[in-house]
Protein backbone atom coordinates (compact mmCIF):
# COMPACT_ATOMS: atom_id res chain seq x y z
CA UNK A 1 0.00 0.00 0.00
CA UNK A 2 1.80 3.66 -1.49
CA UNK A 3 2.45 6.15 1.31
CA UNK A 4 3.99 8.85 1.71
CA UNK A 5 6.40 9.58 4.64
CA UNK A 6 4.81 11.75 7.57
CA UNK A 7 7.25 14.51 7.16
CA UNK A 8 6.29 15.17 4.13
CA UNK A 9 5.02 18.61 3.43
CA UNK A 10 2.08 19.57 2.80
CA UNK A 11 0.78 20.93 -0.41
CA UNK A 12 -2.30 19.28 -2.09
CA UNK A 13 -1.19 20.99 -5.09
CA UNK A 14 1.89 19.34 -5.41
CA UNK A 15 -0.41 15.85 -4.92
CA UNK A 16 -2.45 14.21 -8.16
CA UNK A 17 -5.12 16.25 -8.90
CA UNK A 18 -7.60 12.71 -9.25
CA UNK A 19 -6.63 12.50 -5.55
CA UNK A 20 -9.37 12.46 -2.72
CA UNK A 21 -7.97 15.28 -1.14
CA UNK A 22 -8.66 15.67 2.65
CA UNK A 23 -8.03 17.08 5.91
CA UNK A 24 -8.27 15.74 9.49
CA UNK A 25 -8.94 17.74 12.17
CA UNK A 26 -9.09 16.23 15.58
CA UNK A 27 -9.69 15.99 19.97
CA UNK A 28 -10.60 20.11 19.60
CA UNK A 29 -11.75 19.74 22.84
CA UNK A 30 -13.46 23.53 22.54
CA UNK A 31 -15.13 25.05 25.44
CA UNK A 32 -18.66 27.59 26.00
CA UNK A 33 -16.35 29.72 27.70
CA UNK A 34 -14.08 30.79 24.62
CA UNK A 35 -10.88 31.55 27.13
CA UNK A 36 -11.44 28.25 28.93
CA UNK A 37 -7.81 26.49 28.64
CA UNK A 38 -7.28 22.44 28.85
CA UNK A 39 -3.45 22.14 30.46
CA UNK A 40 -3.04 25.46 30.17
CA UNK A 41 -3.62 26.04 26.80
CA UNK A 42 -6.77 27.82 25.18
CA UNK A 43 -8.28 25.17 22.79
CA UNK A 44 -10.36 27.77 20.77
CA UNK A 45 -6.68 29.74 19.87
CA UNK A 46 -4.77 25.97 18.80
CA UNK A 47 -7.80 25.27 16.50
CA UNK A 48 -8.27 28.74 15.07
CA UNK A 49 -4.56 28.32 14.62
CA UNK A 50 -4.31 24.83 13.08
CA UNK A 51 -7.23 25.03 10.64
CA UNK A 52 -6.09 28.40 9.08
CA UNK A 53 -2.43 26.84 8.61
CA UNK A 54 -3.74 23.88 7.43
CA UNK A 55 -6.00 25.48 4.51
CA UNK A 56 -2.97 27.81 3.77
CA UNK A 57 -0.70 25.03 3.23
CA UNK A 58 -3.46 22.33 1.77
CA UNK A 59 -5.14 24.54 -0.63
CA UNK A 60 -8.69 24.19 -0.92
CA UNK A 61 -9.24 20.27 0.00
CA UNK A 62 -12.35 18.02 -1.01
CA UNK A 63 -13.40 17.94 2.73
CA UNK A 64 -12.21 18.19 6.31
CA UNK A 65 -13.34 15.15 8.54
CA UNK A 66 -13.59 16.09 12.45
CA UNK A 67 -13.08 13.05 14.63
CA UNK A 68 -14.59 13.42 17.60
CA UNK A 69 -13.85 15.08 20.80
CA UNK A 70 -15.13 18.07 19.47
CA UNK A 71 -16.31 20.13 22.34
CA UNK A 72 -14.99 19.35 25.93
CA UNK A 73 -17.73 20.43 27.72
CA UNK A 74 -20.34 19.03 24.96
CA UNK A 75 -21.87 22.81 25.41
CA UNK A 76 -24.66 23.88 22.90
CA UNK A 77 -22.06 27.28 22.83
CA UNK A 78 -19.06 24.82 21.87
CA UNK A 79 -20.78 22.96 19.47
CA UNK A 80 -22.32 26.66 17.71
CA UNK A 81 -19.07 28.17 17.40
CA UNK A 82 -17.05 25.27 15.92
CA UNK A 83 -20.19 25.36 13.50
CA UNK A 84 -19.72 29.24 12.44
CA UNK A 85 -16.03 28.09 12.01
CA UNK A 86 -16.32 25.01 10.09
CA UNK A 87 -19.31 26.86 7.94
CA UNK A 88 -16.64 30.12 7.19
CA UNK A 89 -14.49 27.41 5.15
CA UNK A 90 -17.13 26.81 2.91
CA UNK A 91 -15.75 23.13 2.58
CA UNK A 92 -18.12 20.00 2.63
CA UNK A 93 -16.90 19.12 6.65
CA UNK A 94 -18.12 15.43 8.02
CA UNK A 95 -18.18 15.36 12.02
CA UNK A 96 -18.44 12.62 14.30
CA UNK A 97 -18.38 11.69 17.77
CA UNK A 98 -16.07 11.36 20.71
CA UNK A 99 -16.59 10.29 24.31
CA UNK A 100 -16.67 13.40 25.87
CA UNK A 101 -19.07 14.64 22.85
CA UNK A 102 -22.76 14.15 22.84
CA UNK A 103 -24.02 12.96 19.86
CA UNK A 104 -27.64 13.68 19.95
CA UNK A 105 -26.51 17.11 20.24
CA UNK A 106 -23.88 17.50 17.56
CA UNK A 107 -26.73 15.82 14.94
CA UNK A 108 -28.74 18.98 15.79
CA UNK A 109 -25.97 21.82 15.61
CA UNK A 110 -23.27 20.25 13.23
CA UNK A 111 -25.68 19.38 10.38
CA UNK A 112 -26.66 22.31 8.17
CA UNK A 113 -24.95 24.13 5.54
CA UNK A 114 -21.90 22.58 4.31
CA UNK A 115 -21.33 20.67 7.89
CA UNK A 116 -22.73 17.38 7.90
CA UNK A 117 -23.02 14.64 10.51
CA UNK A 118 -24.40 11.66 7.86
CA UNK A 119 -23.22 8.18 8.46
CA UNK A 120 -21.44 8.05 4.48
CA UNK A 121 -20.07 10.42 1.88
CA UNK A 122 -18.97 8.66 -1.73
CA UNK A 123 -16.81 10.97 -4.13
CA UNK A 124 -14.04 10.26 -7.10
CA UNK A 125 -13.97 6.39 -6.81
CA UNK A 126 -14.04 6.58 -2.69
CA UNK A 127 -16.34 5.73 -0.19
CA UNK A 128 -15.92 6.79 3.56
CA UNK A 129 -17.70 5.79 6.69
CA UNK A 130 -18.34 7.31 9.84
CA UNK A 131 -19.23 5.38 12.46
CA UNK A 132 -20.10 6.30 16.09
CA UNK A 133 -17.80 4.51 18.40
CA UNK A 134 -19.13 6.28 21.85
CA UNK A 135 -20.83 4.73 24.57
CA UNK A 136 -22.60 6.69 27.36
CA UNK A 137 -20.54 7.67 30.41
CA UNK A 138 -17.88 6.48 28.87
CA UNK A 139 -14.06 6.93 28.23
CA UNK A 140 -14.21 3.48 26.30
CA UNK A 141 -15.36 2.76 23.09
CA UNK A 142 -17.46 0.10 21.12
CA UNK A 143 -19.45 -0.54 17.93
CA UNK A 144 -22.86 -1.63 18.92
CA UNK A 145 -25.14 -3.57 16.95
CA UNK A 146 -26.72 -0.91 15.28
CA UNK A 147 -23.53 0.44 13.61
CA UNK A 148 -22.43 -2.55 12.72
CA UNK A 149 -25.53 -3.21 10.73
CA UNK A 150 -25.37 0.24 9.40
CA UNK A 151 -21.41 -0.30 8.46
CA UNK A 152 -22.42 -4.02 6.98
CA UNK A 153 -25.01 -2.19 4.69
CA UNK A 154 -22.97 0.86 3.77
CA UNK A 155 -20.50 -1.41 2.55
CA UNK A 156 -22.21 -3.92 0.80
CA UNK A 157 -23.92 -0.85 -1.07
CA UNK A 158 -20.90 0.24 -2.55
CA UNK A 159 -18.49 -2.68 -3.14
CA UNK A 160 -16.77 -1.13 -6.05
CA UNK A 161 -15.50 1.68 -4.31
CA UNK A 162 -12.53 1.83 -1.95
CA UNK A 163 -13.64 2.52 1.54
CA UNK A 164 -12.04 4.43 4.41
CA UNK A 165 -13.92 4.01 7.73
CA UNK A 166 -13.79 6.93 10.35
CA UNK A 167 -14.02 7.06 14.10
CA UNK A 168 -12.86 8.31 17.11
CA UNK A 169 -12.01 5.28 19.14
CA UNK A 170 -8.37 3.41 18.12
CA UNK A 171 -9.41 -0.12 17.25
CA UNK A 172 -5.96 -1.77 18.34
CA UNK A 173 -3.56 -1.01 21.14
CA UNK A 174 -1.13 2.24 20.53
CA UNK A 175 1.18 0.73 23.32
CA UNK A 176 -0.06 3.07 26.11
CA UNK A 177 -1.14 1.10 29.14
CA UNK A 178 -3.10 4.11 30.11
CA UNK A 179 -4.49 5.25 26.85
CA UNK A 180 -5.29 1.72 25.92
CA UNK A 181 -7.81 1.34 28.83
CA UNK A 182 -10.10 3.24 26.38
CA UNK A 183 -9.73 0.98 23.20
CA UNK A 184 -12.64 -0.22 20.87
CA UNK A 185 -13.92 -2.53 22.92
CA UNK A 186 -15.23 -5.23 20.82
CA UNK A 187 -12.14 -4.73 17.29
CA UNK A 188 -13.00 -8.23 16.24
CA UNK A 189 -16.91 -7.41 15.39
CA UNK A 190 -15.66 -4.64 13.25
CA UNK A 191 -12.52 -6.61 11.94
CA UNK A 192 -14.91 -9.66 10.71
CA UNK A 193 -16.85 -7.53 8.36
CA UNK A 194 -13.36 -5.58 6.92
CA UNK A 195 -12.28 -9.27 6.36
CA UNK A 196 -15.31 -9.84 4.41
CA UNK A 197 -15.25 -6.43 2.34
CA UNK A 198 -11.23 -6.47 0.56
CA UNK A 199 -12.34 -2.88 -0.65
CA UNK A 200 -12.12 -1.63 2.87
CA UNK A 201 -8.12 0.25 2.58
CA UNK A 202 -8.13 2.40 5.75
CA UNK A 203 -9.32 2.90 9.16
CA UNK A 204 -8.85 6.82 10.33
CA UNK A 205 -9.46 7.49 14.24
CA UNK A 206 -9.11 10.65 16.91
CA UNK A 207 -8.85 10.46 20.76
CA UNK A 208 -5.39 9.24 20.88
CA UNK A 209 -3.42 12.61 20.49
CA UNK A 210 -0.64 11.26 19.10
CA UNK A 211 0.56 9.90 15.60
CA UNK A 212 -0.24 6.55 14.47
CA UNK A 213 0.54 4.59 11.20
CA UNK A 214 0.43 0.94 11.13
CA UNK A 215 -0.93 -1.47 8.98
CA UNK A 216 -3.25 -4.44 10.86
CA UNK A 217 -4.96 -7.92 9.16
CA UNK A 218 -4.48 -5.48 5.87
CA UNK A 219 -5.68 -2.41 6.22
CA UNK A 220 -3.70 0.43 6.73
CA UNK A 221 -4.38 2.49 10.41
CA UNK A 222 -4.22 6.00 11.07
CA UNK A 223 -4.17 8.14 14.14
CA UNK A 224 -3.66 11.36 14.60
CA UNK A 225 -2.42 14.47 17.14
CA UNK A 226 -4.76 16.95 18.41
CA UNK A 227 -5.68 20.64 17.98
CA UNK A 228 -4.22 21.19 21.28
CA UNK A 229 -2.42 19.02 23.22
CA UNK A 230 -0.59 16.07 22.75
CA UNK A 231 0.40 13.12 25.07
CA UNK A 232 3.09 11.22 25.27
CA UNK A 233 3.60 7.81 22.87
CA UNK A 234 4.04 4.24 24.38
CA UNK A 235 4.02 5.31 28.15
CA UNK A 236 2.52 3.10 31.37
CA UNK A 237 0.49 6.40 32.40
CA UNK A 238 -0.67 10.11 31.28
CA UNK A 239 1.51 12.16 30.39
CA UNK A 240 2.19 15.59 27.78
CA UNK A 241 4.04 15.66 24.91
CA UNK A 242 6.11 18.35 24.10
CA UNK A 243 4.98 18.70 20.49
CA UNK A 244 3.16 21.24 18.77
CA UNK A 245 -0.86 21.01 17.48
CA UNK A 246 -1.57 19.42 14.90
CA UNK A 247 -3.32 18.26 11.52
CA UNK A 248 -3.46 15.04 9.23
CA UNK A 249 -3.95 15.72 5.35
CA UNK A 250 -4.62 12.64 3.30
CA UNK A 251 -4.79 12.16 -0.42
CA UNK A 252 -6.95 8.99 -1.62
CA UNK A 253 -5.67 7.70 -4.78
CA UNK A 254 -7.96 6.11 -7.56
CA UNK A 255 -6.04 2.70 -7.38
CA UNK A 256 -6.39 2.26 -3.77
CA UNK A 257 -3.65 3.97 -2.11
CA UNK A 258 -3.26 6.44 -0.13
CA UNK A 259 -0.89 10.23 0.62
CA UNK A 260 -0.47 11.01 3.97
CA UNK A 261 1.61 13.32 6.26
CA UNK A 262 1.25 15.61 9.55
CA UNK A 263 1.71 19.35 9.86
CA UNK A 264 1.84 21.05 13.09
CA UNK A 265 2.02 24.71 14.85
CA UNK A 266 5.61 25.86 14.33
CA UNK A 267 5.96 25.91 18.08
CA UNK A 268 4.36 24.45 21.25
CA UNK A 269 1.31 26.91 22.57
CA UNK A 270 2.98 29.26 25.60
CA UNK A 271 1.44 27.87 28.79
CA UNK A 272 1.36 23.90 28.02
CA UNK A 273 1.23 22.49 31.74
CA UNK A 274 3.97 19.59 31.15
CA UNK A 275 3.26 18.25 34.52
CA UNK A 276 -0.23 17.32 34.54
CA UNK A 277 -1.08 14.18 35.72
CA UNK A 278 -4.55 13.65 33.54
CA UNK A 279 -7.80 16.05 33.29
């Protein structure tokens, strides 16, 4: 499967103009309270920051998936003003849920205009799935039965198209005892149906602020840092990361393959509390 290194720059317009072009935007973790920090850093700033690098350096991409963790607080206020945000773009935007999200509520607020919370989007030989990988009161994730029939469906309706499926729960273990407390918590449900659909190339997740590339019973996996804050890789318990925001962009080829790399903030947001012990 083609890739391209994560250090790659990134310039869509440098990248095959057949090309599903895309960005991922992740664990924004915005607030009501617009100066409200998370480890001492203000959320709203880091996305502001990260989206308006990331269509500066991307271009104008086909759309912008947002993975979940969306809104710390899950406020009505949160959820409104990532909306006027997303809407200023003017760039088909597909949104999905996190654990500390609410998904009832993000359906109401993050659907309209050219932001969209719709289980599927097909375009230029592609399909790609969202799927809502929350459970109530929960850190944890898991697929219940009803997006599993949704995901069986979905793919079944368009077998002739390469698929990408999109959540915000990692699927496998990232190596971090801690972190991996809060894994998918039934991967073989969701693995048995890949198995049984070869055009499924990809499986794109949040909530593990951090990078991730590896490629599991075939299909490639993808993780990706946050907006704001970043924790430490492969690590017994929580801990910060000294790195930058950040953004995925993503190019889906026609035959399959896919273009990836990370950008970041050129420097790490003043005020990062290093020492926290969790939140």
């Amino acid at each position: 499967m083609g890739s391209s290194p994560d250090n790659q720059p990134a310039n869509f317009k440098r990248l095959p103009v057949e090309g599903l072009n895309l960005l991922q935007l992740t664990d924004s973790h915005l607030y009501a309270d617009p100066s409200r920090c998370l480890l001492g850093i203000n959320t709203l700033e880091t996305f502001d920051q990260v989206l308006a690098q990331a269509l500066q350096e991307s271009g104008t991409p086909d759309f912008i998936l947002a993975t979940g963790d969306l809104v710390h607080d899950a406020s009505d206020t949160g959820y409104k003003r990532l909306f006027g945000r997303l809407q200023l773009t003017e760039i088909p935007t597909y949104c999905l849920p996190g654990n500390h999200d609410i998904p009832g509520k993000m359906k109401q607020i993050l659907n309209q205009d050219n932001v969209h919370t719709i289980p599927s989007v097909q375009a230029k030989g592609w399909s790609l799935i969202f799927l809502d990988s929350t459970i109530p009161n929960s850190d944890g994730g898991r697929i219940d039965e009803n997006e599993l029939e949704l995901l069986e469906v979905l793919l079944r309706s368009h077998p002739d198209k390469h698929t990408m499926i999109c959540m915000h729960h990692h699927p496998v273990p990232v190596g971090s005892r801690w972190m991996d407390t809060m894994v998918l918590e039934n991967p073989d449900a969701l693995f048995k149906l890949i198995g049984e659909n070869p055009q499924v190339k990809a499986l794109l997740c949040g909530h593990i602020h951090q990078a991730f590339d590896t490629e599991y019973r075939g299909v490639r996996l993808l993780g990706t840092p946050s907006t704001c804050v970043q924790f430490i890789p492969r690590v017994d318990d929580f801990a910060i990361d000294a790195i930058p925001p950040g953004y995925r962009w993503m190019s889906l080829q026609p035959d399959g393959t896919i273009q990836t790399g990370l950008n970041s903030l050129p420097k790490i947001p003043s005020g990062l509390d290093l020492a926290s012990m969790g939140y």
